[in-house]
C-alpha atoms as a PDB file:
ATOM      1  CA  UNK A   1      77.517  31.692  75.235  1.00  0.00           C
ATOM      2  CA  UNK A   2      75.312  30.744  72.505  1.00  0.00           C
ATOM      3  CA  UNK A   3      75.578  26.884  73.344  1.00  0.00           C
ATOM      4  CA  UNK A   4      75.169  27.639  77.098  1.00  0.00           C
ATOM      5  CA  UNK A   5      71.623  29.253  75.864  1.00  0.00           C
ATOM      6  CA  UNK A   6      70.795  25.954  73.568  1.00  0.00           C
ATOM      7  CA  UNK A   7      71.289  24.011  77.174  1.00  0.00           C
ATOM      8  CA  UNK A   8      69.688  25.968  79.218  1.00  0.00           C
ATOM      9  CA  UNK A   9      66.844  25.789  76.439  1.00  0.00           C
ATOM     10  CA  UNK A  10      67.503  21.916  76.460  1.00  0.00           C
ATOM     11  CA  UNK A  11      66.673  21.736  80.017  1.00  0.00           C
ATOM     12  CA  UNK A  12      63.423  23.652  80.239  1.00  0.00           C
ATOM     13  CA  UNK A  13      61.879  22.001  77.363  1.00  0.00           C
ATOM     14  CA  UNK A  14      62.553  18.702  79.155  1.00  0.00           C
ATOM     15  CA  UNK A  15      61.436  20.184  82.884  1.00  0.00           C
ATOM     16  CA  UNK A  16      58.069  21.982  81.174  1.00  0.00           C
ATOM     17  CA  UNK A  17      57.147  18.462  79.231  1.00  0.00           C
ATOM     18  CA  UNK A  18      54.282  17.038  81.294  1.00  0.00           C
ATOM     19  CA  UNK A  19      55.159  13.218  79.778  1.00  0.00           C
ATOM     20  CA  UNK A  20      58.680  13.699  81.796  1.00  0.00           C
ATOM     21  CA  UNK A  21      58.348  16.047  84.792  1.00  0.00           C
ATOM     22  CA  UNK A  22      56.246  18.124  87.275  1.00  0.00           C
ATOM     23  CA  UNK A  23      56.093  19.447  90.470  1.00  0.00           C
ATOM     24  CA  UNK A  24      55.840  18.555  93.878  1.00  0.00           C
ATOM     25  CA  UNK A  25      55.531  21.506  96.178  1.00  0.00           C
ATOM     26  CA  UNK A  26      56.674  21.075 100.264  1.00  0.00           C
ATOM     27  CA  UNK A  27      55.757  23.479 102.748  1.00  0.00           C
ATOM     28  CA  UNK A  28      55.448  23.547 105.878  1.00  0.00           C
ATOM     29  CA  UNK A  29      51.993  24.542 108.132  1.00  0.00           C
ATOM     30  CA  UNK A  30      53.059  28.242 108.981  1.00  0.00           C
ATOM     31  CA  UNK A  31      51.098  31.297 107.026  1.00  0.00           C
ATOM     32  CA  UNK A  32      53.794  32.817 105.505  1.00  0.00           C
ATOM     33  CA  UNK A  33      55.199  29.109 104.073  1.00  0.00           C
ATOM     34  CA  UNK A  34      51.570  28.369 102.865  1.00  0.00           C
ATOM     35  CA  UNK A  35      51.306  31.939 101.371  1.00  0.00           C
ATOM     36  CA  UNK A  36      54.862  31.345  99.542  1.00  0.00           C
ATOM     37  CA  UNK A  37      53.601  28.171  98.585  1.00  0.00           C
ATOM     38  CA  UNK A  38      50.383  29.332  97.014  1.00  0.00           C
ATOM     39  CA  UNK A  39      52.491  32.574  95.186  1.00  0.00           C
ATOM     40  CA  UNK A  40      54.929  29.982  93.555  1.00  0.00           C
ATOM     41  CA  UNK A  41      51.970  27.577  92.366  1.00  0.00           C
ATOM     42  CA  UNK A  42      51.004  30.895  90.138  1.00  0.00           C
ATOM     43  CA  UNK A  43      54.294  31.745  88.966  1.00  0.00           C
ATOM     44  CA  UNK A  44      54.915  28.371  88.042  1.00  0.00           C
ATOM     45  CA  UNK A  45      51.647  27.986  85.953  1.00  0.00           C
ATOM     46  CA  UNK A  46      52.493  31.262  84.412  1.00  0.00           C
ATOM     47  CA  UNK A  47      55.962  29.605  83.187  1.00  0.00           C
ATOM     48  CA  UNK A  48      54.440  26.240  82.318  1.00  0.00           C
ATOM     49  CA  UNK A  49      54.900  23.853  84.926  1.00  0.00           C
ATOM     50  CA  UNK A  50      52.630  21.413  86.107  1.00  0.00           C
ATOM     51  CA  UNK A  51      52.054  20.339  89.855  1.00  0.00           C
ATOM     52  CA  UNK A  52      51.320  16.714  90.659  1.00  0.00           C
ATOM     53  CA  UNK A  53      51.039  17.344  94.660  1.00  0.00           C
ATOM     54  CA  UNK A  54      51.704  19.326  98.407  1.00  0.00           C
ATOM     55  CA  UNK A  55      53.973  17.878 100.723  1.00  0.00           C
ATOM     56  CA  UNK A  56      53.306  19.613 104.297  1.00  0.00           C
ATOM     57  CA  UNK A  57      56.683  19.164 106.002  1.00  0.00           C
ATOM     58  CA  UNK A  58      57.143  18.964 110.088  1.00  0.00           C
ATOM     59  CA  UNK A  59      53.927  18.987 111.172  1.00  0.00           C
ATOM     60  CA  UNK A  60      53.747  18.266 115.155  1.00  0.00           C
ATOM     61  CA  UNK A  61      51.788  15.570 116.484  1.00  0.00           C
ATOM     62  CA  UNK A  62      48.876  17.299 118.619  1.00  0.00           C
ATOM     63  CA  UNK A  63      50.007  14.981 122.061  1.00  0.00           C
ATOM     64  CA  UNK A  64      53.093  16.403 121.989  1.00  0.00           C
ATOM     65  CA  UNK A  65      55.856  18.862 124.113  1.00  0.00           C
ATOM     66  CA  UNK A  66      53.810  21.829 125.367  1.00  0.00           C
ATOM     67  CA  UNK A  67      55.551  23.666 122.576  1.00  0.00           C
ATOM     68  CA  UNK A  68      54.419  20.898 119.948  1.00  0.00           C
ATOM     69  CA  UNK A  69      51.021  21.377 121.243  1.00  0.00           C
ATOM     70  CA  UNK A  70      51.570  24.857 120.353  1.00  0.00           C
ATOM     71  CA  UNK A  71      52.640  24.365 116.725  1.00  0.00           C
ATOM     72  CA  UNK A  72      50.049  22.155 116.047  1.00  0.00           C
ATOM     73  CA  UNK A  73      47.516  23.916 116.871  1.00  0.00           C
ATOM     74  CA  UNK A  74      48.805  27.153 114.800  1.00  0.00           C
ATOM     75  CA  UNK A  75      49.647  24.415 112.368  1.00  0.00           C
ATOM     76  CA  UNK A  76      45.757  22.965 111.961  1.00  0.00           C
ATOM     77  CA  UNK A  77      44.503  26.152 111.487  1.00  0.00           C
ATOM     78  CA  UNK A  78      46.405  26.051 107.902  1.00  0.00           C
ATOM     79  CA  UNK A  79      45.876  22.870 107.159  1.00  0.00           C
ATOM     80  CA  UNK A  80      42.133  23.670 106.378  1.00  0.00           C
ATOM     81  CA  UNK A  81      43.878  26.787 103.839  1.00  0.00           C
ATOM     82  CA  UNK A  82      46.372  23.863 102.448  1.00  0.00           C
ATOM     83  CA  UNK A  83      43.604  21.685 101.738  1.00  0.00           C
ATOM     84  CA  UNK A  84      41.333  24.611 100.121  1.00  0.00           C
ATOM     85  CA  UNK A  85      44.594  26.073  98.148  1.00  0.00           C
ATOM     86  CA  UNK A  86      45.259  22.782  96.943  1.00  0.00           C
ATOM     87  CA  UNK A  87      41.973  21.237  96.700  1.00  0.00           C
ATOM     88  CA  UNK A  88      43.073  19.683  92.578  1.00  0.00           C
ATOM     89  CA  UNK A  89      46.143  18.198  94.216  1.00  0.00           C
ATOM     90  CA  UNK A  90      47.154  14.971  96.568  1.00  0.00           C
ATOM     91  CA  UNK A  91      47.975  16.637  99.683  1.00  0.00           C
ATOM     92  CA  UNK A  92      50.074  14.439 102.236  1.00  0.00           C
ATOM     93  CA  UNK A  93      51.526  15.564 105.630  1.00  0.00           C
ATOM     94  CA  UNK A  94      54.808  14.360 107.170  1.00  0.00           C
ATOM     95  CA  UNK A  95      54.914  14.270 110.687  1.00  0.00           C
ATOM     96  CA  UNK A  96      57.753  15.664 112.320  1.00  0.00           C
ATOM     97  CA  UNK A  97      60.660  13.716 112.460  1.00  0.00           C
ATOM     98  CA  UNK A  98      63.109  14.777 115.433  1.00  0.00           C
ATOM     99  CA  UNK A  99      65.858  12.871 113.937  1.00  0.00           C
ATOM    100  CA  UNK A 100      67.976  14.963 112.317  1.00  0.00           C
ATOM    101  CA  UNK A 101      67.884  16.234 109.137  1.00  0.00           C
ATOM    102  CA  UNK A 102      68.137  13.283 106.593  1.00  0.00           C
ATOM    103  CA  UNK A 103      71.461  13.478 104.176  1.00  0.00           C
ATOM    104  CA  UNK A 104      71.919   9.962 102.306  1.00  0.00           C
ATOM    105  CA  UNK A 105      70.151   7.283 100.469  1.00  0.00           C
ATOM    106  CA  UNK A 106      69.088   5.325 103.827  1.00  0.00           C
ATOM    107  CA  UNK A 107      67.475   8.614 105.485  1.00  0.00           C
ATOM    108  CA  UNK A 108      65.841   9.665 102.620  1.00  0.00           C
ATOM    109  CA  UNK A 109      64.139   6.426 102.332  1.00  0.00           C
ATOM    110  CA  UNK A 110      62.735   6.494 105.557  1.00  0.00           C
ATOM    111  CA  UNK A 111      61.725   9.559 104.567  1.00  0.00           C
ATOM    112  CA  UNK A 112      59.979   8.748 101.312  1.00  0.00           C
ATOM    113  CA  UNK A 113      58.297   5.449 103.650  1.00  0.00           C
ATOM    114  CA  UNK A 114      56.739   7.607 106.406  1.00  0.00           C
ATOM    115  CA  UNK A 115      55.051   9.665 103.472  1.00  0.00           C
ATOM    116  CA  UNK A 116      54.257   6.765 101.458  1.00  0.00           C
ATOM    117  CA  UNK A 117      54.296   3.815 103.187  1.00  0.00           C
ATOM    118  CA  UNK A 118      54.122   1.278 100.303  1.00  0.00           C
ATOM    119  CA  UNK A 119      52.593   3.608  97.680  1.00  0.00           C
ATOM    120  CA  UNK A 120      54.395   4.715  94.453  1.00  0.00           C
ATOM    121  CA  UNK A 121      55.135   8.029  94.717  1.00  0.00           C
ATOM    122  CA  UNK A 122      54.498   8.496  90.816  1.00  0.00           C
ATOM    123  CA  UNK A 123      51.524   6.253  90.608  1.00  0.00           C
ATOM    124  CA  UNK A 124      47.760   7.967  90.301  1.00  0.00           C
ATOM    125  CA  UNK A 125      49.118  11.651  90.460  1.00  0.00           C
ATOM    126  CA  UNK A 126      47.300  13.798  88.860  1.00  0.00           C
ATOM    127  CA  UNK A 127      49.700  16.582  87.248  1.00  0.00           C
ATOM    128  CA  UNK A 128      47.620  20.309  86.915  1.00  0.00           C
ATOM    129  CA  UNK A 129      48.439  21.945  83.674  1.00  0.00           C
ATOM    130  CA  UNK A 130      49.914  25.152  83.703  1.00  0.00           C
ATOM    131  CA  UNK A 131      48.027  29.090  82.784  1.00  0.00           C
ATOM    132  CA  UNK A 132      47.568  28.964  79.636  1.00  0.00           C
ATOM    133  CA  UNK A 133      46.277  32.887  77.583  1.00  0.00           C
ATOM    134  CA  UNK A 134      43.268  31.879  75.108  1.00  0.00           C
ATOM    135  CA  UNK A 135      42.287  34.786  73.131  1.00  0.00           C
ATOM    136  CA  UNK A 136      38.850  34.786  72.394  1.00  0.00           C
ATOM    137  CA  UNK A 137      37.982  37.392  69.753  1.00  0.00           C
ATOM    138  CA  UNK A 138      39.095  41.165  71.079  1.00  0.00           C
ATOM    139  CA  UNK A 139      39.581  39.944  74.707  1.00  0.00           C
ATOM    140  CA  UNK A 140      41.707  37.287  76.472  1.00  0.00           C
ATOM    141  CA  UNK A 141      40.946  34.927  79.202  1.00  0.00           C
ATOM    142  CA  UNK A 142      43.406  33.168  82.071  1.00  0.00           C
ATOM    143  CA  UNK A 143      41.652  29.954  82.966  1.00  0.00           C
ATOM    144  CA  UNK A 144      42.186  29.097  86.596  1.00  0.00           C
ATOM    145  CA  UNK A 145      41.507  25.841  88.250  1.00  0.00           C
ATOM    146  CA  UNK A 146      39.117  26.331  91.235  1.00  0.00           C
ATOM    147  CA  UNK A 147      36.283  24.973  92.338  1.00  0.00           C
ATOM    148  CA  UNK A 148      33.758  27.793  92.121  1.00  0.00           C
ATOM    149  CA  UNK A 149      33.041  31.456  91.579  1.00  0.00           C
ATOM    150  CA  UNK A 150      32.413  31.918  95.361  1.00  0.00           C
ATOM    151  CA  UNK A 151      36.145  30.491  96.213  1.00  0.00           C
ATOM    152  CA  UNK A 152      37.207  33.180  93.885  1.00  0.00           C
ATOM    153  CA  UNK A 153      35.862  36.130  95.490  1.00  0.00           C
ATOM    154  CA  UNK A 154      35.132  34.712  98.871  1.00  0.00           C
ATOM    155  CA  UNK A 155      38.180  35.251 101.948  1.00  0.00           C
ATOM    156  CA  UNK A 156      40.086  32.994 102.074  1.00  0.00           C
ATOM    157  CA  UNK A 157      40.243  30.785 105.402  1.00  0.00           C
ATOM    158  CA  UNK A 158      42.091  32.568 108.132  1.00  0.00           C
ATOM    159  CA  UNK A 159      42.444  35.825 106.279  1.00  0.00           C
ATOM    160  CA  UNK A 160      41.719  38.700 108.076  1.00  0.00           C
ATOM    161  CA  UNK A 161      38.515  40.300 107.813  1.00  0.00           C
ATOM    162  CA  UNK A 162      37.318  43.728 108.886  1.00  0.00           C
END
């Protein structure tokens, strides 16, 4: 058990390291997917883990089906909360691809193509450090990237308000 530990261990150290890995999060453009989304970005600072980018998954094209149409729409609405969540991170969108789902090398690459097109995937992404707890004489502080003290206390797009 104790050398199952030492792996596990192993494995995190190399995961957490910002000179070998990050994180990419997908979502897709519905509320409670962007809500989940913006939950796991904290828990994973809290552990450690650095995000280098958003991946928006499925979203419609706007001249689409009559139920396309619909999705979009709902869709753009959260795009403008994606964008505002994630305003220290590459965001891209994949359109939705009505082949099916893609299993194997081939489908993956046309995959990583529509998102990329003929960028590097690793190249110019900027990976955001995880929470780190400074203390600072009898008190603490939990530095947290955002843009200013108004997007901290302001609602944020497409919450309710009363």
């Amino acid at each position: 058990m104790l050398a199952l530990a030492e792996d596990l261990h192993s494995v995190r150290e190399v995961v957490a390291d910002p000179a070998t890995s990050s994180v990419r999060l997908v979502l897709t453009g519905e509320s409670m997917a962007v809500a989940e989304a913006r939950r796991t970005r904290t828990a994973l600072a809290l552990y450690g883990y650095r995000l280098d980018g958003v991946v928006v998954n499925r979203v419609m094209p706007a001249g689409a089906w009559s139920l396309g149409r619909s999705l979009a729409s709902r869709a753009a609405a959260q795009f403008e909360v994606i964008d505002q969540s994630f305003a220290d991170l590459p965001v891209r969108r994949l359109p939705y691809l009505p082949a099916a789902e893609p299993l194997g090398l081939d489908a993956l690459i046309r995959v990583a193509t529509e998102l990329y097109g003929t960028d590097d995937p690793l190249s110019g992404t900027t990976v955001v450090g995880g929470m780190r707890v400074a203390a600072e004489g009898a008190s603490s502080s939990l530095p947290w990237p955002c843009r200013s003290l108004t997007e901290r206390t302001s609602t944020p797009p497409g919450a309710a308000t009363t």
